[in-house]
Protein backbone atom coordinates (compact mmCIF):
# COMPACT_ATOMS: atom_id res chain seq x y z
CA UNK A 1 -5.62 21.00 -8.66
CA UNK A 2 -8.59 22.43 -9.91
CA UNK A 3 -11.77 21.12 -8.40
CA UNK A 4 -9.44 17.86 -7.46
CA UNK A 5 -11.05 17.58 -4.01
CA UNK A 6 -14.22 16.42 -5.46
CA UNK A 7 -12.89 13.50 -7.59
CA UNK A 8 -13.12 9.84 -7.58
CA UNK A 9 -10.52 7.28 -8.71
CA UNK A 10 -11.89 4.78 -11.62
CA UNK A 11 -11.66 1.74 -9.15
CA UNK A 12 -9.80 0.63 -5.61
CA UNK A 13 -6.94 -0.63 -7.35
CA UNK A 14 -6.68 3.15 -9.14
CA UNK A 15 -6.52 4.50 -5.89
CA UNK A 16 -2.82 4.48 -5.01
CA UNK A 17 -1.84 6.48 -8.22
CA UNK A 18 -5.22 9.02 -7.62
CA UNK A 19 -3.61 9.82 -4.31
CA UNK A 20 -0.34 10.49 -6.04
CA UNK A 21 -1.50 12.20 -8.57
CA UNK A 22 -3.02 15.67 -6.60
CA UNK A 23 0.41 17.23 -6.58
CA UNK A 24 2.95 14.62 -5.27
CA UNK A 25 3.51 12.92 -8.58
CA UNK A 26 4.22 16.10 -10.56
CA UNK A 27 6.65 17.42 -7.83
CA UNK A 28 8.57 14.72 -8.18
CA UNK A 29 8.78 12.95 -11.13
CA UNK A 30 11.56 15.00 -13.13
CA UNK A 31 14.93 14.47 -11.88
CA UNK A 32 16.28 12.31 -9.16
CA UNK A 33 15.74 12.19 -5.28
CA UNK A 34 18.93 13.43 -4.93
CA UNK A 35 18.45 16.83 -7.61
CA UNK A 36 15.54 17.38 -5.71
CA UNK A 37 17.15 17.65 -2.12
CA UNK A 38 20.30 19.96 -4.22
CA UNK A 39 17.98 22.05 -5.43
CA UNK A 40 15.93 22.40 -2.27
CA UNK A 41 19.30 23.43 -0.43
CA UNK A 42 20.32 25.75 -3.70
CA UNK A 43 16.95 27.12 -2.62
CA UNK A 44 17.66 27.36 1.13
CA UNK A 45 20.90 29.20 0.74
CA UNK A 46 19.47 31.81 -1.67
CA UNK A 47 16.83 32.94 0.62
CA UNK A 48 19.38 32.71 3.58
CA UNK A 49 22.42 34.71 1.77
CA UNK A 50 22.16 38.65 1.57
CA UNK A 51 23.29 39.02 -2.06
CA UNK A 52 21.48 39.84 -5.88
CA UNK A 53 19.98 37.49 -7.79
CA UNK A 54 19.96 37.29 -11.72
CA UNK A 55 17.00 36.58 -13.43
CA UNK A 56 17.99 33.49 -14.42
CA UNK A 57 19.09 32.29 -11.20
CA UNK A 58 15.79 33.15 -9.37
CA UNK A 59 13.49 31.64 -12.45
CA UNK A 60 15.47 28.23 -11.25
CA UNK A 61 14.64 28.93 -7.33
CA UNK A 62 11.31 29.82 -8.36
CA UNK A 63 10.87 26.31 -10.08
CA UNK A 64 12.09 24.69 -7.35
CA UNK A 65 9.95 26.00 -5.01
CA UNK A 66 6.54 25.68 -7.23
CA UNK A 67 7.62 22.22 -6.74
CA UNK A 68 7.81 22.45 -3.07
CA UNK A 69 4.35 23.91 -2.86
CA UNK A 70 2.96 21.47 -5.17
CA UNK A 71 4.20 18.75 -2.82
CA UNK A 72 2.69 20.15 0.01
CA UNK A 73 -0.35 20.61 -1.56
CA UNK A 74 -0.14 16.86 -3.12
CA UNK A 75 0.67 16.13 0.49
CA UNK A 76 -2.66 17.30 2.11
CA UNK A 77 -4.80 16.05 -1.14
CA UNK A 78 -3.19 12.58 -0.11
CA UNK A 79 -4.34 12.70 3.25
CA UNK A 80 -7.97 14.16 2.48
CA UNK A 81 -8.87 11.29 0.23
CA UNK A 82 -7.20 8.62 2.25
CA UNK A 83 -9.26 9.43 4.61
CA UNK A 84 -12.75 10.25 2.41
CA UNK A 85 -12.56 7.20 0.93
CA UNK A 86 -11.13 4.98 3.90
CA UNK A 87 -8.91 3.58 1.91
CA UNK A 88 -6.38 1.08 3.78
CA UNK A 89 -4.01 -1.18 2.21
CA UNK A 90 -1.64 -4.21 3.47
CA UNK A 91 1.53 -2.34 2.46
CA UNK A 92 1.21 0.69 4.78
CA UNK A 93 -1.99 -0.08 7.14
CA UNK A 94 -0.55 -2.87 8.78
CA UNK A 95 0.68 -3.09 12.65
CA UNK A 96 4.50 -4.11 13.43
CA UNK A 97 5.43 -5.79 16.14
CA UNK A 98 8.82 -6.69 17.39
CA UNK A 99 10.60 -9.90 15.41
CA UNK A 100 10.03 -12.86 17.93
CA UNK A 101 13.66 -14.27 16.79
CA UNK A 102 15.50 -10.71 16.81
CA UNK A 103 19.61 -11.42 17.48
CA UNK A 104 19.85 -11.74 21.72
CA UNK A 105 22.33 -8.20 21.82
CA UNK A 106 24.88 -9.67 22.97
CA UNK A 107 25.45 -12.18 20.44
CA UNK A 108 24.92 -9.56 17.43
CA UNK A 109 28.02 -8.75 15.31
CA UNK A 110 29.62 -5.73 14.89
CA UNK A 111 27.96 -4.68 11.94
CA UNK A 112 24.46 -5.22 13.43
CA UNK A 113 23.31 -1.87 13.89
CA UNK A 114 24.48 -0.90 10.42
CA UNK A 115 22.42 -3.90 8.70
CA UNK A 116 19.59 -3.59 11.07
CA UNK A 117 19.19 0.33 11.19
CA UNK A 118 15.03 1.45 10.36
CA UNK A 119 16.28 3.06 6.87
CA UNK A 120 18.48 0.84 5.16
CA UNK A 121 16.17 -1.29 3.11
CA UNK A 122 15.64 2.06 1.13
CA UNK A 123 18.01 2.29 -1.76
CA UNK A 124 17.43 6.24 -1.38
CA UNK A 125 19.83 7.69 0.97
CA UNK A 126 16.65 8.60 3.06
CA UNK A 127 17.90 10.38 7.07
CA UNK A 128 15.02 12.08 8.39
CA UNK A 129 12.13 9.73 8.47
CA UNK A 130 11.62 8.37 12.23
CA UNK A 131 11.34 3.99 12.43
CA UNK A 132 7.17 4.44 12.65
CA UNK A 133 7.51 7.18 9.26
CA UNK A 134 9.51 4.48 7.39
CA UNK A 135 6.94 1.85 7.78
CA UNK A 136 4.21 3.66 7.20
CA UNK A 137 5.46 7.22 5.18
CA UNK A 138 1.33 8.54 5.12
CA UNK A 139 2.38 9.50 8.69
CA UNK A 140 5.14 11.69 7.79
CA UNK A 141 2.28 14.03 5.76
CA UNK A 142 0.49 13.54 9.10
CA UNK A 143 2.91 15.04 11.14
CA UNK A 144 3.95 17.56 8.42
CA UNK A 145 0.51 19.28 9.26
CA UNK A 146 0.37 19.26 13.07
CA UNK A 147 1.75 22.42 13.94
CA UNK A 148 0.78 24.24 10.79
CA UNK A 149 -2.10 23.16 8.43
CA UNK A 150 -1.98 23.57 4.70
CA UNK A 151 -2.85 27.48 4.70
CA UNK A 152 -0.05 28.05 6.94
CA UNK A 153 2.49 26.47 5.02
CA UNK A 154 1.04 27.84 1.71
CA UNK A 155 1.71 31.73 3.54
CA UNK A 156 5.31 30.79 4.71
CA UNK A 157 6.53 29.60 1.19
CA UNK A 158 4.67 32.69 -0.63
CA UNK A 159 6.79 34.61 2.29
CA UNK A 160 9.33 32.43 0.55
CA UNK A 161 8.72 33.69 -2.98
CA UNK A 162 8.10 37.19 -1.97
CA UNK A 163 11.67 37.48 -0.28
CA UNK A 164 13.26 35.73 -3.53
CA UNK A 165 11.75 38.46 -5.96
CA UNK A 166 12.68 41.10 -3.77
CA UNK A 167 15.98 39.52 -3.21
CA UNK A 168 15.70 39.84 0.74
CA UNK A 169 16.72 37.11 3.29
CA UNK A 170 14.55 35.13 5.21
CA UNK A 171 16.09 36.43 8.52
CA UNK A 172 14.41 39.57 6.91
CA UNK A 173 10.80 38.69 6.67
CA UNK A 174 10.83 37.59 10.11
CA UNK A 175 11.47 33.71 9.46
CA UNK A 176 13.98 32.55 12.26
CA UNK A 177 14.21 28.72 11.68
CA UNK A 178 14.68 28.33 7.87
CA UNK A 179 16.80 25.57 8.38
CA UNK A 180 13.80 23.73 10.45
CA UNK A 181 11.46 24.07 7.82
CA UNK A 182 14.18 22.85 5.40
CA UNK A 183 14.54 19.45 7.34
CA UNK A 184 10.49 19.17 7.41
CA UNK A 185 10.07 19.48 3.65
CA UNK A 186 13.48 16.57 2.81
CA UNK A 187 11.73 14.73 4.97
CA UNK A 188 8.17 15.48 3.30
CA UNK A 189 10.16 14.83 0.23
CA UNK A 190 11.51 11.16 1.83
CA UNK A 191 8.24 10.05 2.01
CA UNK A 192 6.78 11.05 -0.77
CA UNK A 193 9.67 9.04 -2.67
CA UNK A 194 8.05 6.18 -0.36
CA UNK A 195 5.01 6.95 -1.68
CA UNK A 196 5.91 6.38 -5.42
CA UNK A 197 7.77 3.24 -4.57
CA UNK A 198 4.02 1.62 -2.72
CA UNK A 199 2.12 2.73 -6.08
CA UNK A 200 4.86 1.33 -8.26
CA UNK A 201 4.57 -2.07 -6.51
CA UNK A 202 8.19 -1.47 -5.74
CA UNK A 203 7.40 -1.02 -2.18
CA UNK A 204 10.73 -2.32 -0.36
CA UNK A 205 10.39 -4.66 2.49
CA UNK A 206 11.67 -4.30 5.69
CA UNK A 207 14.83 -6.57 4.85
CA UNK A 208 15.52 -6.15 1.48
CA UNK A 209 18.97 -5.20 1.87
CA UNK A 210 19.70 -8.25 3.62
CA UNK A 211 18.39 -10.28 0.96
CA UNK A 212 19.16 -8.33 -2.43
CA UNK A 213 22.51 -6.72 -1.08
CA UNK A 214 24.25 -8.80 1.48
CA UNK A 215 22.89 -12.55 0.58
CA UNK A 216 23.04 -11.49 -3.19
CA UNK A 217 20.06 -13.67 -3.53
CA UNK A 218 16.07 -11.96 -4.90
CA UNK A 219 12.97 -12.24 -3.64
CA UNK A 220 9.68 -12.63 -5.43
CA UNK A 221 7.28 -10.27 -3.75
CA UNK A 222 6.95 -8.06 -0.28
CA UNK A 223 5.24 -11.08 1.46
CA UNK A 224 7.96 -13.54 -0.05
CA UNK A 225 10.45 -11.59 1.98
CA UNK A 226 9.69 -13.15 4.83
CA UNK A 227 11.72 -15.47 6.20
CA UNK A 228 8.41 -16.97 7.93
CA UNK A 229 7.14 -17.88 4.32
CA UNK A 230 11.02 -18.51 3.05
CA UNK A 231 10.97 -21.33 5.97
CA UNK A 232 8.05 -22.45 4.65
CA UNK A 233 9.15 -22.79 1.14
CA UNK A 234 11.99 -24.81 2.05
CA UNK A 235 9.22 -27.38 3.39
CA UNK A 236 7.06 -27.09 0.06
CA UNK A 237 10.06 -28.87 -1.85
CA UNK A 238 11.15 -31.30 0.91
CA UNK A 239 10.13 -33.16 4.33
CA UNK A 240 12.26 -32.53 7.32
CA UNK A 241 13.25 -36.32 7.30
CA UNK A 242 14.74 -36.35 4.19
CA UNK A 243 16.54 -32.92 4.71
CA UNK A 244 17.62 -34.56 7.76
CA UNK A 245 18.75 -37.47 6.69
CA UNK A 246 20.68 -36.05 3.51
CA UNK A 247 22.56 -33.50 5.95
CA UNK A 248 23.70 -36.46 8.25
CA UNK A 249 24.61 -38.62 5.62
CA UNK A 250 26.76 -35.67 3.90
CA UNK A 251 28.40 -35.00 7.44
CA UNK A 252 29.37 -38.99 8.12
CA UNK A 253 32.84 -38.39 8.77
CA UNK A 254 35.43 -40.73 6.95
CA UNK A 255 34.40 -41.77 3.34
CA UNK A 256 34.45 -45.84 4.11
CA UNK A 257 31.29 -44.52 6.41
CA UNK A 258 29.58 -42.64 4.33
CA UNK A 259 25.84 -43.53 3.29
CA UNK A 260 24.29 -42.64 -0.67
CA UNK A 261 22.38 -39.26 -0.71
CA UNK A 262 18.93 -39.65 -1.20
CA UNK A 263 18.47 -36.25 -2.93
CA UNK A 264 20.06 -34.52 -5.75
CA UNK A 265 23.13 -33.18 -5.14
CA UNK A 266 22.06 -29.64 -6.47
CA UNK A 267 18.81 -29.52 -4.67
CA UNK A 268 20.22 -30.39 -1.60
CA UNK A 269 22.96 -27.53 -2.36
CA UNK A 270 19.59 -25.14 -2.74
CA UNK A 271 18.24 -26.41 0.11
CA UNK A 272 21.14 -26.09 2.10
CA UNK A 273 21.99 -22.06 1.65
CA UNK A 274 18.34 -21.72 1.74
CA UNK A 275 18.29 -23.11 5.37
CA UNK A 276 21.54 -21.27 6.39
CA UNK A 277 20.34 -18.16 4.46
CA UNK A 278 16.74 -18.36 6.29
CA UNK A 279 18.27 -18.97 10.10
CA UNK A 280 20.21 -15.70 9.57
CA UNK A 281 17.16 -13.43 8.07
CA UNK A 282 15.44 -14.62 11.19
CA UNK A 283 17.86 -13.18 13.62
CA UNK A 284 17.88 -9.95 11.72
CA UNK A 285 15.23 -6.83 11.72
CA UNK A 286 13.79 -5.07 14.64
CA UNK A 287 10.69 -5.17 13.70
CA UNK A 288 8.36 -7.15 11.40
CA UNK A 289 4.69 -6.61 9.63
CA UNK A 290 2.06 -8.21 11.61
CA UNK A 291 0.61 -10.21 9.43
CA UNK A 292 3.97 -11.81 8.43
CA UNK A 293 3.41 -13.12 12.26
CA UNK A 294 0.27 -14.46 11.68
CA UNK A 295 -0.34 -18.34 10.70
CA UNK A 296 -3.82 -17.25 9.35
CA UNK A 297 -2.05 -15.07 6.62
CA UNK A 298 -0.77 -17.84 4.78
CA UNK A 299 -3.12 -19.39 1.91
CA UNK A 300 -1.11 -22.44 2.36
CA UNK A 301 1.13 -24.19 5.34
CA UNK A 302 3.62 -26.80 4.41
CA UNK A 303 4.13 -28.98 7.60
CA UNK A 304 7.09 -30.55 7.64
CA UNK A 305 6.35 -33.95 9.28
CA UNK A 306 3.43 -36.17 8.27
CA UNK A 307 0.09 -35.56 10.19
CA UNK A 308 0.81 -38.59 12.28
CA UNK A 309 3.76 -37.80 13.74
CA UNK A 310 2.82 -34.17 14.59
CA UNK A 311 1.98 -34.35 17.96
CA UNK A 312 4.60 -36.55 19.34
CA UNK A 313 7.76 -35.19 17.24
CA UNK A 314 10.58 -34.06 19.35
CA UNK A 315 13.81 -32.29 18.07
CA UNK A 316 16.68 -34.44 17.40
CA UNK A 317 19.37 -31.87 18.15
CA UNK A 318 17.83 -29.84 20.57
CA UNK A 319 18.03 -29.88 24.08
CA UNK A 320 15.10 -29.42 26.57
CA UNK A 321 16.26 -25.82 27.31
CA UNK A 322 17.47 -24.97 23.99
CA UNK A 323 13.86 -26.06 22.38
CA UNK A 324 12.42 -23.80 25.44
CA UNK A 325 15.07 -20.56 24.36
CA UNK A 326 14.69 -21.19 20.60
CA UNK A 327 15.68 -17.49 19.90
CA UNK A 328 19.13 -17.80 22.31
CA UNK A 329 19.70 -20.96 20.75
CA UNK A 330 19.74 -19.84 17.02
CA UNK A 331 21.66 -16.32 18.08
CA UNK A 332 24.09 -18.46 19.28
CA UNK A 333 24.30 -21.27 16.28
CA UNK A 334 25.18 -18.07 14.21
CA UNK A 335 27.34 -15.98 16.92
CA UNK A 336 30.81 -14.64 15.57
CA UNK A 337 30.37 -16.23 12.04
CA UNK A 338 30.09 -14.88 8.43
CA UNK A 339 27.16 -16.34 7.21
CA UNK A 340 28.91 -16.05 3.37
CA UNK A 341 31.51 -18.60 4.72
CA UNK A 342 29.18 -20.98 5.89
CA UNK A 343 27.47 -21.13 2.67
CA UNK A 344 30.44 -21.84 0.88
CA UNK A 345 32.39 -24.52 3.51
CA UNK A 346 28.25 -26.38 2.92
CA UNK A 347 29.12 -26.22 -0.77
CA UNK A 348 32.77 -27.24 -0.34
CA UNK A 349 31.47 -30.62 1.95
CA UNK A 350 29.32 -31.49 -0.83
CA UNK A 351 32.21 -31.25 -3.80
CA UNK A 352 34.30 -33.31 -0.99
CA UNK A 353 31.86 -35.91 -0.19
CA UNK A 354 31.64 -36.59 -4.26
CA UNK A 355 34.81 -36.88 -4.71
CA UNK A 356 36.03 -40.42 -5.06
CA UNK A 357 39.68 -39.81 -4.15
CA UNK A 358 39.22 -37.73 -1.14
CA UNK A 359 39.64 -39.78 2.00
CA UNK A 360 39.16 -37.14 4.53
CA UNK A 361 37.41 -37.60 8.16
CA UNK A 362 35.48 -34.47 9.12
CA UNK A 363 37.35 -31.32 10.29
CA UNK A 364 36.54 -29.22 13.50
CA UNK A 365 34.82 -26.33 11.03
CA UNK A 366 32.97 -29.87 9.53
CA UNK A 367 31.48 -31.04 12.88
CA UNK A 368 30.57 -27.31 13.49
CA UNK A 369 28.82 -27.15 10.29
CA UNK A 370 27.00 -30.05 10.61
CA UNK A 371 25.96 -29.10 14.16
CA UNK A 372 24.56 -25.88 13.05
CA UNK A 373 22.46 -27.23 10.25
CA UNK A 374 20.82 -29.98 12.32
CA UNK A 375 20.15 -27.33 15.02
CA UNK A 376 19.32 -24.86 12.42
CA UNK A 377 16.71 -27.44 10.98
CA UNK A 378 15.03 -28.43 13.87
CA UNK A 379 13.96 -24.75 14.92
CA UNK A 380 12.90 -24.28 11.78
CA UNK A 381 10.87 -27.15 12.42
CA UNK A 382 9.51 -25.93 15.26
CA UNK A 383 8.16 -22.62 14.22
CA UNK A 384 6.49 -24.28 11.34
CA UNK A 385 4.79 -26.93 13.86
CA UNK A 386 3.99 -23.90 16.42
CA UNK A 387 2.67 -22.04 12.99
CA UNK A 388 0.21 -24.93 12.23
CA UNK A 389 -0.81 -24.96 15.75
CA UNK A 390 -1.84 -21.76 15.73
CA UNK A 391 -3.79 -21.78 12.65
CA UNK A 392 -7.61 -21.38 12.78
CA UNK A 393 -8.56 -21.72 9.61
CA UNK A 394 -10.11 -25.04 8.81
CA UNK A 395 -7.92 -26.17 5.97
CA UNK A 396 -4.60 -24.85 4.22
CA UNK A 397 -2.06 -27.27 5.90
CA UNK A 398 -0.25 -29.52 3.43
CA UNK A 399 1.58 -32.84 5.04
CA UNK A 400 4.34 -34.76 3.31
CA UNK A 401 3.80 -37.66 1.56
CA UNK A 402 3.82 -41.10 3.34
CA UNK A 403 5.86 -43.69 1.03
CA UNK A 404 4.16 -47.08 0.05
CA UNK A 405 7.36 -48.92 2.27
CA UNK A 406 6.00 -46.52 5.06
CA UNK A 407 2.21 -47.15 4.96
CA UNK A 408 3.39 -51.48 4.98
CA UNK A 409 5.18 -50.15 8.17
CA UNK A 410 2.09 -48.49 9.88
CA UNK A 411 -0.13 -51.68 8.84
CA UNK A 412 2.78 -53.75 10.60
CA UNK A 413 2.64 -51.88 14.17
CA UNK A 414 -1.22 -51.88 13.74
CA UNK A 415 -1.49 -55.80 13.09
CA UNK A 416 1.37 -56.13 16.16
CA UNK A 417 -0.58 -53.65 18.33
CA UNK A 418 -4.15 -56.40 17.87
CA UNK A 419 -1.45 -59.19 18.21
């Protein structure tokens, strides 16, 4: 820490690890998040317990708490040349607002608050950081230092270290809320664990227990996360007419009525739990990073009509007030079901419908399914369209391809229309 205040990282994208690396690094990079809050309470109930330490025992504590010091130092030298250098990045700098499509409350499941609580997209078993600290953890080393600045805290933990070598209590030196200070410095400790993560690139998204641990299913970056850019990557592979048409041609009914599928059988099975998967991420998570809001943020929209057909498209399965309530309307498509057994009756319908021998007309659950998807689809469809709309940029909105039998089509109704 020597003469650290007056250094420089090599270049920006150095930055993150040379604001790590004053202290917050070394404190924690031996042993696990969870040795380091044992130790810390090892620590706590020394300095609270009115008996003799060996020597052995207090060089431990001692270790312990030159790592406490050195995070609070780290702490502080984060914050200093944050600041000195205004440095601001995506991950941690960014606004959230509240998700548009959140679950209406009284059609959330039982395990809602569970799924959807502020700290469990952290695979640390983090408790102390408030919903604002775990989106943005640099504020937790702000509010570490606004009742006591770094000389203060430096004093109380040398108070610390003084009462462990003359093996006194805190109650002692005059310290009357050790157990205060203990849930300040886990929770210092909580986000500087964040803080490794965001130089790592292992920064966790907002949902990425939903995605990694409930849906079993990965994700290929923080922005990918999204289910704003997962929608639109269900329109990069296919056009909402032939998604549409494949889903009502799988859901015919009796197998005499049935009509050929136009796409693959296993893409539409991808495309299918990728549509169910993405209507359920939307209703999910409080709150969201603003840009993921913003159509601007995307280098590319994929539009799911063609350009023609844009401004006069309505819904197929919507109804005038369920196109105006598009959030009650999907909370309600996925109200009282497991989204796992969705998935699997979609892939079940398929294996039926190419099966030569089966005979069945649609069920109840079938009819349900098919319901939901269509629905599903078309506010999908909307968002994208409202997305577009929204975009200023002057270019970065991709339209399906028009077929050749489609083009003869729109030279027919043009030749009619002179006619």
């Amino acid at each position: 820490m020597d003469n650290a205040y007056l250094n420089n990282p090599e270049d920006k994208y150095e930055t993150p690890w040379f604001l790590l690396e004053g202290g917050i690094f070394d404190s924690i990079r031996y042993g696990t998040f969870e040795s380091f809050n044992e130790s810390l309470w090892q620590l706590l109930v020394a300095l609270t317990s009115n008996y003799n330490k060996d020597d052995a025992e207090k060089q431990k504590l001692s270790g312990t708490l030159g790592k406490v010091v050195q995070m609070v130092k780290g702490c502080h030298y984060f914050l200093h040349h944050k600041k000195r250098l205004n440095f601001k990045e995506d991950w941690i700098d960014v606004n959230w607002l509240p998700n548009p499509y959140r679950c209406q409350k009284k059609y959330r499941s039982s395990n809602d608050q569970k799924l959807n609580h502020h700290l469990a997209h952290f695979k640390e078993p983090f408790s102390k950081l408030t919903r604002e600290e775990a989106q943005n953890f640099v504020l937790t080393f702000k509010h570490f230092f606004i009742d006591m600045d770094l000389t203060s805290w430096l004093n109380l933990l040398e108070d610390w270290k003084s009462c462990l070598n003359r093996n006194d209590t805190l109650f002692e030196s005059g310290e009357y809320a050790p157990l205060k200070t203990y849930e300040k410095l886990v929770g210092l400790h909580e986000a500087c664990m964040l803080g490794y993560h965001w130089a790592e690139y292992s920064y966790p998204p907002p949902n990425r227990h939903l995605i990694e641990d409930f849906l079993g299913t990965t994700y290929e970056g923080y922005r990918y996360a999204s289910p704003f850019e997962m929608i639109d990557g269900i329109f990069c592979g296919v056009s909402y007419v032939d998604l549409h048409e494949n889903i009502s041609a799988l859901y015919m009914g009796c197998s005499r009525k049935r009509k050929e599928l136009t796409m693959d059988v296993v893409d539409l099975r991808f495309y299918l739990c990728w549509l169910i998967e993405t209507g359920w991420l939307l209703l999910q998570t409080d709150y969201l990073p603003e840009d993921w809001l913003l159509p601007d943020s995307f280098d590319v929209l994929h539009c799911p009509l063609p350009e023609k057909e844009v401004q006069y498209w309505r819904p197929k399965c919507l109804s005038i007030k369920e196109r105006n309530k598009l959030t009650k309307t999907l909370s309600k498509l996925y109200h009282d079901i497991d989204v796992h057994d969705v998935i699997y009756e979609a892939e079940n319908r398929i294996i039926r419908y190419l099966d030569p021998n089966n005979t069945d007309c649609l069920s109840e659950e079938n009819l349900k399914s098919r319901v939901r998807l269509l629905k599903t689809l078309d506010i999908l469809t909307l968002i994208v369209l409202d997305f577009c709309k929204r975009r200023t940029k002057p270019d970065g909105i991709t339209y399906p391809k028009v077929s050749e039998e489609e083009k003869v089509e729109d030279i027919d109704e043009v030749e009619n229309s002179i006619l």
